[in-house]
N, C-alpha and C. Protein backbone atom coordinates (compact mmCIF):
# COMPACT_ATOMS: atom_id res chain seq x y z
N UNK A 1 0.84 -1.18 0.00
CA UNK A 1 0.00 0.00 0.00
C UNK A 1 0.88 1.25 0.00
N UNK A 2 0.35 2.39 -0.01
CA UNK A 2 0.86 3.68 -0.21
C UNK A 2 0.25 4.40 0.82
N UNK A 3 1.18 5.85 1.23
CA UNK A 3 0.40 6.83 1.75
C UNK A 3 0.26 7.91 0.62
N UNK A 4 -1.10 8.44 0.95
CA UNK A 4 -1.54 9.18 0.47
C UNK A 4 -1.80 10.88 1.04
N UNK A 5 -1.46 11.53 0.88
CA UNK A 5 -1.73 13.50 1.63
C UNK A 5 -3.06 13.93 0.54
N UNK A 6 -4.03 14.07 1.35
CA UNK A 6 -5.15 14.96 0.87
C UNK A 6 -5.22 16.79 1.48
N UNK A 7 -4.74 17.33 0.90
CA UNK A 7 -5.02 18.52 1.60
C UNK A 7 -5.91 19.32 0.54
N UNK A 8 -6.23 20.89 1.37
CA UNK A 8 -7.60 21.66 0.29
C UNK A 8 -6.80 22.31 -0.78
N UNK A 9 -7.61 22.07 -1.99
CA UNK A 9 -6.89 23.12 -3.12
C UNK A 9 -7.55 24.59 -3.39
N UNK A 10 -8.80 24.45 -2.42
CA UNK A 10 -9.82 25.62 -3.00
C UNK A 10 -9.54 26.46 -1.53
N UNK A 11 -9.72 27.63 -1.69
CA UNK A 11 -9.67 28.94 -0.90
C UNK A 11 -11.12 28.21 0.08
N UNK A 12 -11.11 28.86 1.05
CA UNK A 12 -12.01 28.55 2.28
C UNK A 12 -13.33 29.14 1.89
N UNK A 13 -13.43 30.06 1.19
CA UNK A 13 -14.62 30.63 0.42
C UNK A 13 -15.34 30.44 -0.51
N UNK A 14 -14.42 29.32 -1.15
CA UNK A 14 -15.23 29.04 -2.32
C UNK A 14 -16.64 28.10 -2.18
N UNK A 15 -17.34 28.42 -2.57
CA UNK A 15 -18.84 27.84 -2.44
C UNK A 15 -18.90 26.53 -2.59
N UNK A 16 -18.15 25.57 -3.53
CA UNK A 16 -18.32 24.56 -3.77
C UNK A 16 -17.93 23.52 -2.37
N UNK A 17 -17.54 24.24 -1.30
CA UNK A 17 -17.22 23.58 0.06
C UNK A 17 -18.63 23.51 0.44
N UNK A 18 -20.16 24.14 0.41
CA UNK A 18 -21.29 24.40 0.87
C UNK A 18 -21.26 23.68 2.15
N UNK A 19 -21.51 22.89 2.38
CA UNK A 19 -21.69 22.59 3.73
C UNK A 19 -20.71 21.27 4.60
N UNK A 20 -19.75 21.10 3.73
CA UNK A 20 -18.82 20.18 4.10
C UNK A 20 -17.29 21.11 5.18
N UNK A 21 -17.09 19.90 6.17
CA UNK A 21 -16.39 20.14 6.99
C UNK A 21 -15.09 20.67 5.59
N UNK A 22 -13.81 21.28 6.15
CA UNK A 22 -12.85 21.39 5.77
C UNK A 22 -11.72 20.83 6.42
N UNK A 23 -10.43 19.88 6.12
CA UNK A 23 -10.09 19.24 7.10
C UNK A 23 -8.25 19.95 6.06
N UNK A 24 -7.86 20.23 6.87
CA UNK A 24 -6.40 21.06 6.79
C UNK A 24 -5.76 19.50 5.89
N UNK A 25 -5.40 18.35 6.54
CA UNK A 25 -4.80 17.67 5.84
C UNK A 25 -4.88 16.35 5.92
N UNK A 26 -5.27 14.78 5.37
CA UNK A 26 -5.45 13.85 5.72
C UNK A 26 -4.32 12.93 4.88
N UNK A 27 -4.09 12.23 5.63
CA UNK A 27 -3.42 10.77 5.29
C UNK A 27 -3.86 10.09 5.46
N UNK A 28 -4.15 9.19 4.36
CA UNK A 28 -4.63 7.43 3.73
C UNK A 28 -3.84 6.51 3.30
N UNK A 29 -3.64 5.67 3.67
CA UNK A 29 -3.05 4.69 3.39
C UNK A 29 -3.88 3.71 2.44
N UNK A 30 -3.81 3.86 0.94
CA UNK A 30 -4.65 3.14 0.06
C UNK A 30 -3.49 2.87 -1.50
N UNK A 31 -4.54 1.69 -2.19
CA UNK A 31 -3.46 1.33 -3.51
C UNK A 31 -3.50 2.35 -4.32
N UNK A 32 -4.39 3.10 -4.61
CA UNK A 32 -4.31 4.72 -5.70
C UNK A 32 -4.66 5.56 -4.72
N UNK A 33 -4.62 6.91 -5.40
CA UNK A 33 -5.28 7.85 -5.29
C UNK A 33 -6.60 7.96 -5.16
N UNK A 34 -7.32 7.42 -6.37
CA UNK A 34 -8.93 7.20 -5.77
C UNK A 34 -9.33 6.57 -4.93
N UNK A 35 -8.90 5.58 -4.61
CA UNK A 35 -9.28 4.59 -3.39
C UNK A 35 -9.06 5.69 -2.29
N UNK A 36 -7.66 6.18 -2.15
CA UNK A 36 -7.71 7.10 -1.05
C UNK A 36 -8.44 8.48 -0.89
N UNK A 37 -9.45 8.97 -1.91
CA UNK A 37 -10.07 9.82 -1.92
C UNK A 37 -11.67 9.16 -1.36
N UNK A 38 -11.79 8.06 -1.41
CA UNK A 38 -12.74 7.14 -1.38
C UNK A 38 -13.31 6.99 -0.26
N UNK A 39 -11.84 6.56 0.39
CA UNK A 39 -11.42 6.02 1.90
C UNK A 39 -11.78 7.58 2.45
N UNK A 40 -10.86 8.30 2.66
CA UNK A 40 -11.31 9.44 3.32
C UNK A 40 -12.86 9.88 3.38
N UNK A 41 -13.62 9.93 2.31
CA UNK A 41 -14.79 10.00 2.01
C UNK A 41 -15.55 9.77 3.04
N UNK A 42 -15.74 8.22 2.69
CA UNK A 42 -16.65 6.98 3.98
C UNK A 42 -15.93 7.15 5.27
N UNK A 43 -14.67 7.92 5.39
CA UNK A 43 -14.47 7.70 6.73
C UNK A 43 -14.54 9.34 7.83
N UNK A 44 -14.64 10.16 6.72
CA UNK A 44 -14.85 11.41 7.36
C UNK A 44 -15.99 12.42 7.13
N UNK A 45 -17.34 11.50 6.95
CA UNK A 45 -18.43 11.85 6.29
C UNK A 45 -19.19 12.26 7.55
N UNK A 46 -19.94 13.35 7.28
CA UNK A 46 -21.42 13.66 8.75
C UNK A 46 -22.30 13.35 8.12
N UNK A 47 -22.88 12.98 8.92
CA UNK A 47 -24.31 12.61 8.35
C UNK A 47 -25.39 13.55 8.27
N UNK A 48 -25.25 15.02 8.20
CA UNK A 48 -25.85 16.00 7.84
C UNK A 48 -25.66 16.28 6.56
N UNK A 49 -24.37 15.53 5.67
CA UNK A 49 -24.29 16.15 4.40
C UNK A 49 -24.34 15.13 3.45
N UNK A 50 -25.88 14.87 3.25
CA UNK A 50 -26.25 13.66 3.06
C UNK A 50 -27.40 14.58 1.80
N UNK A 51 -27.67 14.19 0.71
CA UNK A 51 -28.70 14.94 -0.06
C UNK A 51 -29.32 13.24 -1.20
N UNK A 52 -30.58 13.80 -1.25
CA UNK A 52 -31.71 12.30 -2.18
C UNK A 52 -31.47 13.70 -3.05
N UNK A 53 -31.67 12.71 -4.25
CA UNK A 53 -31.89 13.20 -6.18
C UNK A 53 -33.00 12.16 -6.31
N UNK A 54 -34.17 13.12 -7.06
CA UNK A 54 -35.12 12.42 -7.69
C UNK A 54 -35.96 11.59 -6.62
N UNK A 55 -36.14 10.17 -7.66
CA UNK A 55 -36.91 9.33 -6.79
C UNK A 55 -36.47 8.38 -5.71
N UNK A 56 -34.58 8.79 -5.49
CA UNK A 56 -34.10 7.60 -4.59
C UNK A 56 -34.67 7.77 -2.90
N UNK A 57 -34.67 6.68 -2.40
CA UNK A 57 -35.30 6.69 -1.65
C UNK A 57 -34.30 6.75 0.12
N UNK A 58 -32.98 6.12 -0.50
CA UNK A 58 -31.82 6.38 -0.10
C UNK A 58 -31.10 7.76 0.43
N UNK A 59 -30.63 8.19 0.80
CA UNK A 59 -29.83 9.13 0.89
C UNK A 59 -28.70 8.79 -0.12
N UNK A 60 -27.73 10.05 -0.41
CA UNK A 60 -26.80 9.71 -1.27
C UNK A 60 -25.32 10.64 -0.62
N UNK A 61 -24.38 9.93 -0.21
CA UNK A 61 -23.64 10.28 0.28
C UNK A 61 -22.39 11.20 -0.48
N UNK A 62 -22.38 12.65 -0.40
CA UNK A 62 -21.72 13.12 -1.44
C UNK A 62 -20.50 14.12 -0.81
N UNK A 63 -18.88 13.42 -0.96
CA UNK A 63 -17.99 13.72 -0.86
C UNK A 63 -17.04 14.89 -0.72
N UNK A 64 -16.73 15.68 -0.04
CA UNK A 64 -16.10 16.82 -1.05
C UNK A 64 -14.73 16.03 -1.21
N UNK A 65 -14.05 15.35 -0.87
CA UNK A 65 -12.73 14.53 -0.75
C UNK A 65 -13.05 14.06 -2.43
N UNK A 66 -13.98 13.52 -3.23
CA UNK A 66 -13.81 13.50 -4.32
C UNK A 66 -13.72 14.08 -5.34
N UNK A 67 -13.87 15.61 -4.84
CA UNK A 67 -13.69 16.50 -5.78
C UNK A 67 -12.62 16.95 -5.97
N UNK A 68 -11.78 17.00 -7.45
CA UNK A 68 -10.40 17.33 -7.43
C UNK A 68 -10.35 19.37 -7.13
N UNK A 69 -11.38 19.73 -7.36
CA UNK A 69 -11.28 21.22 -7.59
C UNK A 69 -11.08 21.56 -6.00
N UNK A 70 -11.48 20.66 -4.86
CA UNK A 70 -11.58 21.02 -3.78
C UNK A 70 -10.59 20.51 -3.28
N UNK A 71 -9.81 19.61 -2.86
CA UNK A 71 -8.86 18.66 -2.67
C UNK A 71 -7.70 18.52 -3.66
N UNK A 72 -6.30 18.18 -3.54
CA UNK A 72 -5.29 17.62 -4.19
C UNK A 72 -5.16 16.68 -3.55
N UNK A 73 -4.15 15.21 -3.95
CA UNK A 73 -3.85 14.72 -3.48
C UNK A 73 -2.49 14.44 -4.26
N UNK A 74 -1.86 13.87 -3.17
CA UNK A 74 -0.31 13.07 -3.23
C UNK A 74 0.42 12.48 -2.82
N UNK A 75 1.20 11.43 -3.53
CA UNK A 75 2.00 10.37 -2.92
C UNK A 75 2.40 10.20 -1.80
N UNK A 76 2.76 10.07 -0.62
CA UNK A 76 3.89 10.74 0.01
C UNK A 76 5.10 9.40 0.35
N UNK A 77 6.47 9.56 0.31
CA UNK A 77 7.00 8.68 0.47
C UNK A 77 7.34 8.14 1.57
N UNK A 78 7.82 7.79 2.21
CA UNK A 78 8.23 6.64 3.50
C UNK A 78 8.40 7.48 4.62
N UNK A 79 7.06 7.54 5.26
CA UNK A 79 6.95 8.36 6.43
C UNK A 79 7.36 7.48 7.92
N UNK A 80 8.20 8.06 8.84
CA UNK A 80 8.24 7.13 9.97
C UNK A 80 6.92 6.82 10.73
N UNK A 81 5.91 8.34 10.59
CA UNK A 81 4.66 7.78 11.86
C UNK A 81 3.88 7.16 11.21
N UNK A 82 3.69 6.56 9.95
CA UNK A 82 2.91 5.50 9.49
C UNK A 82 3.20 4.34 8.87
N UNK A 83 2.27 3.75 8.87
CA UNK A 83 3.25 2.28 8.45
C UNK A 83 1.72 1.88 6.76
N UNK A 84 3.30 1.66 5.95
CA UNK A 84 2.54 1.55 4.48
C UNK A 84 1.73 -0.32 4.60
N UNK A 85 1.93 -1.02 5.70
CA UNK A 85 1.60 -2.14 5.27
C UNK A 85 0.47 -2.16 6.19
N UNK A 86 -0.51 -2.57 6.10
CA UNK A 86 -1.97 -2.65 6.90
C UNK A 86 -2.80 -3.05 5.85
N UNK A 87 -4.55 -1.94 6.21
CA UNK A 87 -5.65 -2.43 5.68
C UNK A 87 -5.87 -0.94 5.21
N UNK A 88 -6.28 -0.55 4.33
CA UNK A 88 -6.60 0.71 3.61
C UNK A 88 -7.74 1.34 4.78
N UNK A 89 -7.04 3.08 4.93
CA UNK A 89 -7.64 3.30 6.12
C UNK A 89 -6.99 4.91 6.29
N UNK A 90 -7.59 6.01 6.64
CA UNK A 90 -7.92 7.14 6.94
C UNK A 90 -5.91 6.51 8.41
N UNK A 91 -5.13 6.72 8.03
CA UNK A 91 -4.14 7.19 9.35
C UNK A 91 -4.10 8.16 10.26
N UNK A 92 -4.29 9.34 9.71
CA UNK A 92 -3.89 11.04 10.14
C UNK A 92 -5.00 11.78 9.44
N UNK A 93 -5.94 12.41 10.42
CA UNK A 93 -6.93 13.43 9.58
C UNK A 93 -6.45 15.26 10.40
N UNK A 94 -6.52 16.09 10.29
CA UNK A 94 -5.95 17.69 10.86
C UNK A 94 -7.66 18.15 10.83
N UNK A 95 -7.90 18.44 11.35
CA UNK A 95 -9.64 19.27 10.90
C UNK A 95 -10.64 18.50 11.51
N UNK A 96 -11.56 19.41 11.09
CA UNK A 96 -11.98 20.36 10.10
C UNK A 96 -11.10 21.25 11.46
N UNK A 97 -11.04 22.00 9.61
CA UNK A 97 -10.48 24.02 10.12
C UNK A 97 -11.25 24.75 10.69
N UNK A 98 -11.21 25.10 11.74
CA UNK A 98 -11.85 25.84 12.63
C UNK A 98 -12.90 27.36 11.92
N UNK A 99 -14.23 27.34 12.16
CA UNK A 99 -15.31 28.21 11.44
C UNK A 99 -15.13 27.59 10.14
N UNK A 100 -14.85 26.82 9.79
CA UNK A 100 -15.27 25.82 8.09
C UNK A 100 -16.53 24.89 8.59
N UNK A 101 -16.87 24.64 9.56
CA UNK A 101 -18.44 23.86 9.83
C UNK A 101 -19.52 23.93 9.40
């Protein structure tokens, strides 16, 4: 596995954050990039930011961690406080940034 650094690419103002926490910087330990945008996702989700389309009857759980305009992500190489061999998994989250709620 790999670590992964998610930090924000968008200014704290930009709208497309609407009601999602902002989290300064996360590390994932996953096989890509998407998986680790994935992972963070399901693992740092509220359940206030939850929106139905149409006729689902479901809630639909919608990310800002998958959005590249909001988020970057990147490799990072051989860190001592984490360990690359485990189970794909949220290691290190920073946030949310304080008044981003």
């Amino acid at each position: 596995m790999y670590l992964w650094r998610i930090v924000p690419s968008a200014r704290p103002s930009d709208t497309r954050w609407e009601d999602h926490p902002v989290y300064a910087e996360v590390i994932v330990r996953a096989e890509t990039a998407s998986l680790a945008r994935l992972t963070a996702g399901r693992a740092l989700y509220r359940d206030d930011v939850k929106t139905q389309f149409g006729e689902e009857r479901d809630p639909i759980f919608i990310s800002a961690f998958a959005d590249e305009k909001l988020y970057r992500v990147s490799q990072l190489g051989p860190d001592p406080r984490f360990a690359t061999a485990g189970v794909r998994e949220v290691v290190h989250a920073e946030g949310p940034v304080a008044g981003q709620v």
